[in-house]
C-alpha atoms as a PDB file:
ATOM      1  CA  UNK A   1     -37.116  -8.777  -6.322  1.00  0.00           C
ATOM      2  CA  UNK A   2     -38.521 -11.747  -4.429  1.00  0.00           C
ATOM      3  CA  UNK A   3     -36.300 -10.877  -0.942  1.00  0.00           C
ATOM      4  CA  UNK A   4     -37.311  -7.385  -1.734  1.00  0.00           C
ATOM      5  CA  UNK A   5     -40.777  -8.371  -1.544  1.00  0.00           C
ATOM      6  CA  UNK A   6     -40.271 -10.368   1.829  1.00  0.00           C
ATOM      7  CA  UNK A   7     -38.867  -7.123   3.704  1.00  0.00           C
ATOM      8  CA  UNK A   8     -40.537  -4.638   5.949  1.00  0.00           C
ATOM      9  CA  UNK A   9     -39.469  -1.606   4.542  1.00  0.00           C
ATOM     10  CA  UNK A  10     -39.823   1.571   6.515  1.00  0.00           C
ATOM     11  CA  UNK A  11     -38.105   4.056   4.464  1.00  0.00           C
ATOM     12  CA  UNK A  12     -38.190   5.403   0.912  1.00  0.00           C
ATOM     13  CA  UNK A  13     -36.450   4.294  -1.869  1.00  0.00           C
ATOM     14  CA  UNK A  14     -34.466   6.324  -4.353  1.00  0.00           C
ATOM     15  CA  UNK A  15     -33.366   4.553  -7.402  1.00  0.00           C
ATOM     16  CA  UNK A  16     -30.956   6.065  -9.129  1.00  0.00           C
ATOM     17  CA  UNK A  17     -29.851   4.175 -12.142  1.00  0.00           C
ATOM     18  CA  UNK A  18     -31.306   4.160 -15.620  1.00  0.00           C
ATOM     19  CA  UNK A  19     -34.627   2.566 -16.136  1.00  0.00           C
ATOM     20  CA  UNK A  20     -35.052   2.060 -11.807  1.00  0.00           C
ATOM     21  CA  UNK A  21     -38.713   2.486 -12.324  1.00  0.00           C
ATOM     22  CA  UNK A  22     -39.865   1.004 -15.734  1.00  0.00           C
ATOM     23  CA  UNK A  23     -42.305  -1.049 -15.851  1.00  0.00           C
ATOM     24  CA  UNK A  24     -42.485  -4.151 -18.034  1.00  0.00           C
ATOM     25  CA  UNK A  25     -45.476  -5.877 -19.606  1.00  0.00           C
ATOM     26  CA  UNK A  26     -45.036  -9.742 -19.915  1.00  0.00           C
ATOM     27  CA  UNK A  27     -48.608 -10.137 -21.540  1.00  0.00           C
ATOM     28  CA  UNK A  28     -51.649  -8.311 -23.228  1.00  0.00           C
ATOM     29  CA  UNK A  29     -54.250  -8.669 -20.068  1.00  0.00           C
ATOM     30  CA  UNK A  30     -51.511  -8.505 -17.231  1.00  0.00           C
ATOM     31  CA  UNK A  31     -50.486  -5.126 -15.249  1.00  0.00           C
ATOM     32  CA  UNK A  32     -46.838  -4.241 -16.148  1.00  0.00           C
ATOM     33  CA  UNK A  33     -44.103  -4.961 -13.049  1.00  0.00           C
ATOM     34  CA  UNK A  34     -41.197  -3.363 -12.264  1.00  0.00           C
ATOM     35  CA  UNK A  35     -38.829  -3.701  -8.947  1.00  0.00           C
ATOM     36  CA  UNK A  36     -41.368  -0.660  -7.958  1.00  0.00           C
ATOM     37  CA  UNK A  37     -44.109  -2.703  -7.567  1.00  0.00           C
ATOM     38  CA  UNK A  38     -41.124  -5.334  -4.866  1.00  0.00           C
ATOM     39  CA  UNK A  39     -40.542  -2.376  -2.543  1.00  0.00           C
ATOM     40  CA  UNK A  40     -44.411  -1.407  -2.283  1.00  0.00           C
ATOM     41  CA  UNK A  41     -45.077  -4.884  -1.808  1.00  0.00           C
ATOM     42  CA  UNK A  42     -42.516  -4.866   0.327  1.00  0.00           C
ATOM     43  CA  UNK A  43     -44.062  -1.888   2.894  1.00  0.00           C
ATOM     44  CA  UNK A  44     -42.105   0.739   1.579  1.00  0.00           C
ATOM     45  CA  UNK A  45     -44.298   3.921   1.331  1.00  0.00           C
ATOM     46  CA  UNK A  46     -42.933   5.530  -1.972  1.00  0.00           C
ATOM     47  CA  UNK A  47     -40.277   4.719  -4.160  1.00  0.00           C
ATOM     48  CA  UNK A  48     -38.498   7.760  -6.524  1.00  0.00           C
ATOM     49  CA  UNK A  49     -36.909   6.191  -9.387  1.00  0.00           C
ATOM     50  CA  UNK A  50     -36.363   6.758 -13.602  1.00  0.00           C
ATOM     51  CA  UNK A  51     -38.402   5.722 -16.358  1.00  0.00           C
ATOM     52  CA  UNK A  52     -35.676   5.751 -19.014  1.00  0.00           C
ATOM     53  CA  UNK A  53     -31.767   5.773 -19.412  1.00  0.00           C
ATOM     54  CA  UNK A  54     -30.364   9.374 -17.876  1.00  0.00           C
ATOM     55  CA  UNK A  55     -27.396  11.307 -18.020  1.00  0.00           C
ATOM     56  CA  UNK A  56     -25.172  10.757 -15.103  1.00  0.00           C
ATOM     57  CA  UNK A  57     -23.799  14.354 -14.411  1.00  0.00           C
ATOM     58  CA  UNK A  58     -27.250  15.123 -14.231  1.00  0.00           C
ATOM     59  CA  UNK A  59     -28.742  12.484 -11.830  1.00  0.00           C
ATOM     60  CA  UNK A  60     -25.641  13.555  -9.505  1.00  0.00           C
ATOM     61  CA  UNK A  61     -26.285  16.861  -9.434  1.00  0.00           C
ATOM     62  CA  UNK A  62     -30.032  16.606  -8.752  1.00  0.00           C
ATOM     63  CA  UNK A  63     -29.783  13.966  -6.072  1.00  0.00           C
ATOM     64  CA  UNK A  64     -27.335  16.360  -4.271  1.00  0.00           C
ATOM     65  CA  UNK A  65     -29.350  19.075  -4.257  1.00  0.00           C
ATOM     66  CA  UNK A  66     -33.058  17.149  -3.796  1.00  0.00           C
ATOM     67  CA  UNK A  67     -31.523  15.021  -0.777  1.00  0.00           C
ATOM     68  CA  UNK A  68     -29.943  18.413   0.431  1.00  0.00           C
ATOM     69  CA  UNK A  69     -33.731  20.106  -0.055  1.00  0.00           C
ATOM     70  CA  UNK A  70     -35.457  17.391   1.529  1.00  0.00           C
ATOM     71  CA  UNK A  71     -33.706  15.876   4.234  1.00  0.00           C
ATOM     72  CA  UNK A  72     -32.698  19.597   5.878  1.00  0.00           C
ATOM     73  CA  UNK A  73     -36.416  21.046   6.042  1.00  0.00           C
ATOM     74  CA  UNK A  74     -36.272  23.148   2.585  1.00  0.00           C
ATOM     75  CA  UNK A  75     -39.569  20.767   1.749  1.00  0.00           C
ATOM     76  CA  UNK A  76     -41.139  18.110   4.150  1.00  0.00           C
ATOM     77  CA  UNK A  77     -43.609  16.848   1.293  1.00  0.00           C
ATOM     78  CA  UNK A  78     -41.565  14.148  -1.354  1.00  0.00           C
ATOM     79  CA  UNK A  79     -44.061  15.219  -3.763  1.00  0.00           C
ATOM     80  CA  UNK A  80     -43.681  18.992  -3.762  1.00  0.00           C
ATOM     81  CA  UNK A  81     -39.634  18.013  -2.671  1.00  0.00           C
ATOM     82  CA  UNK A  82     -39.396  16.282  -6.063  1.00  0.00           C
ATOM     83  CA  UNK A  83     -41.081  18.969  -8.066  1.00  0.00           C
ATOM     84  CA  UNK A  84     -39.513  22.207  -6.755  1.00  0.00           C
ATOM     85  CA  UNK A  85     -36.061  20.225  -7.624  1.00  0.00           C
ATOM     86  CA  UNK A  86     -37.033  18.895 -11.470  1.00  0.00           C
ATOM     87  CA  UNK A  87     -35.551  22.188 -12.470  1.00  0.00           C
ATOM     88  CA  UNK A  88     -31.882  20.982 -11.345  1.00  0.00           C
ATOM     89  CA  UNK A  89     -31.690  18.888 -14.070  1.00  0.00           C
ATOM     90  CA  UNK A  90     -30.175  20.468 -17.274  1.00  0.00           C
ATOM     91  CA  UNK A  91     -32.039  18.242 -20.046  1.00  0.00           C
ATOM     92  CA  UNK A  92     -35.971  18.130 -19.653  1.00  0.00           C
ATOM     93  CA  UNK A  93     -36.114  14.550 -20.833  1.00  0.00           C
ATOM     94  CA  UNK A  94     -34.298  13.481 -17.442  1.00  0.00           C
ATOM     95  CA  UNK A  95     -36.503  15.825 -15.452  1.00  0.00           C
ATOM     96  CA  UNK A  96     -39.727  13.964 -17.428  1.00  0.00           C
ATOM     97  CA  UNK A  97     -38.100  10.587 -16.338  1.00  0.00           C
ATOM     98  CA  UNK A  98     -38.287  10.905 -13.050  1.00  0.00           C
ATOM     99  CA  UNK A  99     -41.347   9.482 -11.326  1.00  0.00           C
ATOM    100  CA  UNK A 100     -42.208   8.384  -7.905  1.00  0.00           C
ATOM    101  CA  UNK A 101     -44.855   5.651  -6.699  1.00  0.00           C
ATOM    102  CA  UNK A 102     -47.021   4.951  -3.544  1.00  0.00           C
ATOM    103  CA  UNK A 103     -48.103   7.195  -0.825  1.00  0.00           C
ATOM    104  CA  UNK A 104     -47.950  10.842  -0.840  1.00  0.00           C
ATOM    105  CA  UNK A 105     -45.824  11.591   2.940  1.00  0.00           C
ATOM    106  CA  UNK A 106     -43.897  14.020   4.176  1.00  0.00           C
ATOM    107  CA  UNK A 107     -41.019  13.870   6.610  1.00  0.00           C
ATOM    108  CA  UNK A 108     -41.693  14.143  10.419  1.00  0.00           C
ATOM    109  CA  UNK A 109     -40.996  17.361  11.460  1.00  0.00           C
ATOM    110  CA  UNK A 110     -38.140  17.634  14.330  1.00  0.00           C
END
């Protein structure tokens, strides 16, 4: 997470695995950390990752049709991108997992 930290990162970040975006509390009176907080640190505008463990069928099948969504003009916005595609997901508990961090943007329009 340190060399994370030292890059100037231009894009967004979507973290796919189980637990990509949990944050951990080392201590009663310090802010939790996560490998979110590395690419934010790191420049990155928004990171999309998972709070908890998920089922893999499902991740798949949502990150086709999300990338699909938002990278060929369906949505512009990550936020509303990410919300019109929680419904993809066939258990709720991975839809609740999913969170994303930093900035609200939107893709440039072509």
């Amino acid at each position: 997470s340190d060399e994370i930290k030292k890059l100037k990162i231009r894009s967004v970040p979507i973290l796919l695995g189980c637990r990509s975006a949990e944050l951990t509390r080392y201590g009663r009176s310090l802010d939790p950390l996560g490998i979110t907080q590395s690419y934010l640190v790191g420049s990155s505008p928004a990171i999309a990752g998972f709070l908890w463990p998920i089922t893999d069928a499902d991740v798949d099948q949502w990150t086709i049709k999300f990338l699909d969504y938002w990278l060929n003009g369906g949505e512009t916005n990550l936020l509303q991108a990410v919300a019109d595609k929680r419904s993809v997901f066939r258990h709720f508990v991975n839809s609740a997992g999913l969170v994303v961090n930093g900035f609200p943007i939107s893709l440039k329009e072509k």
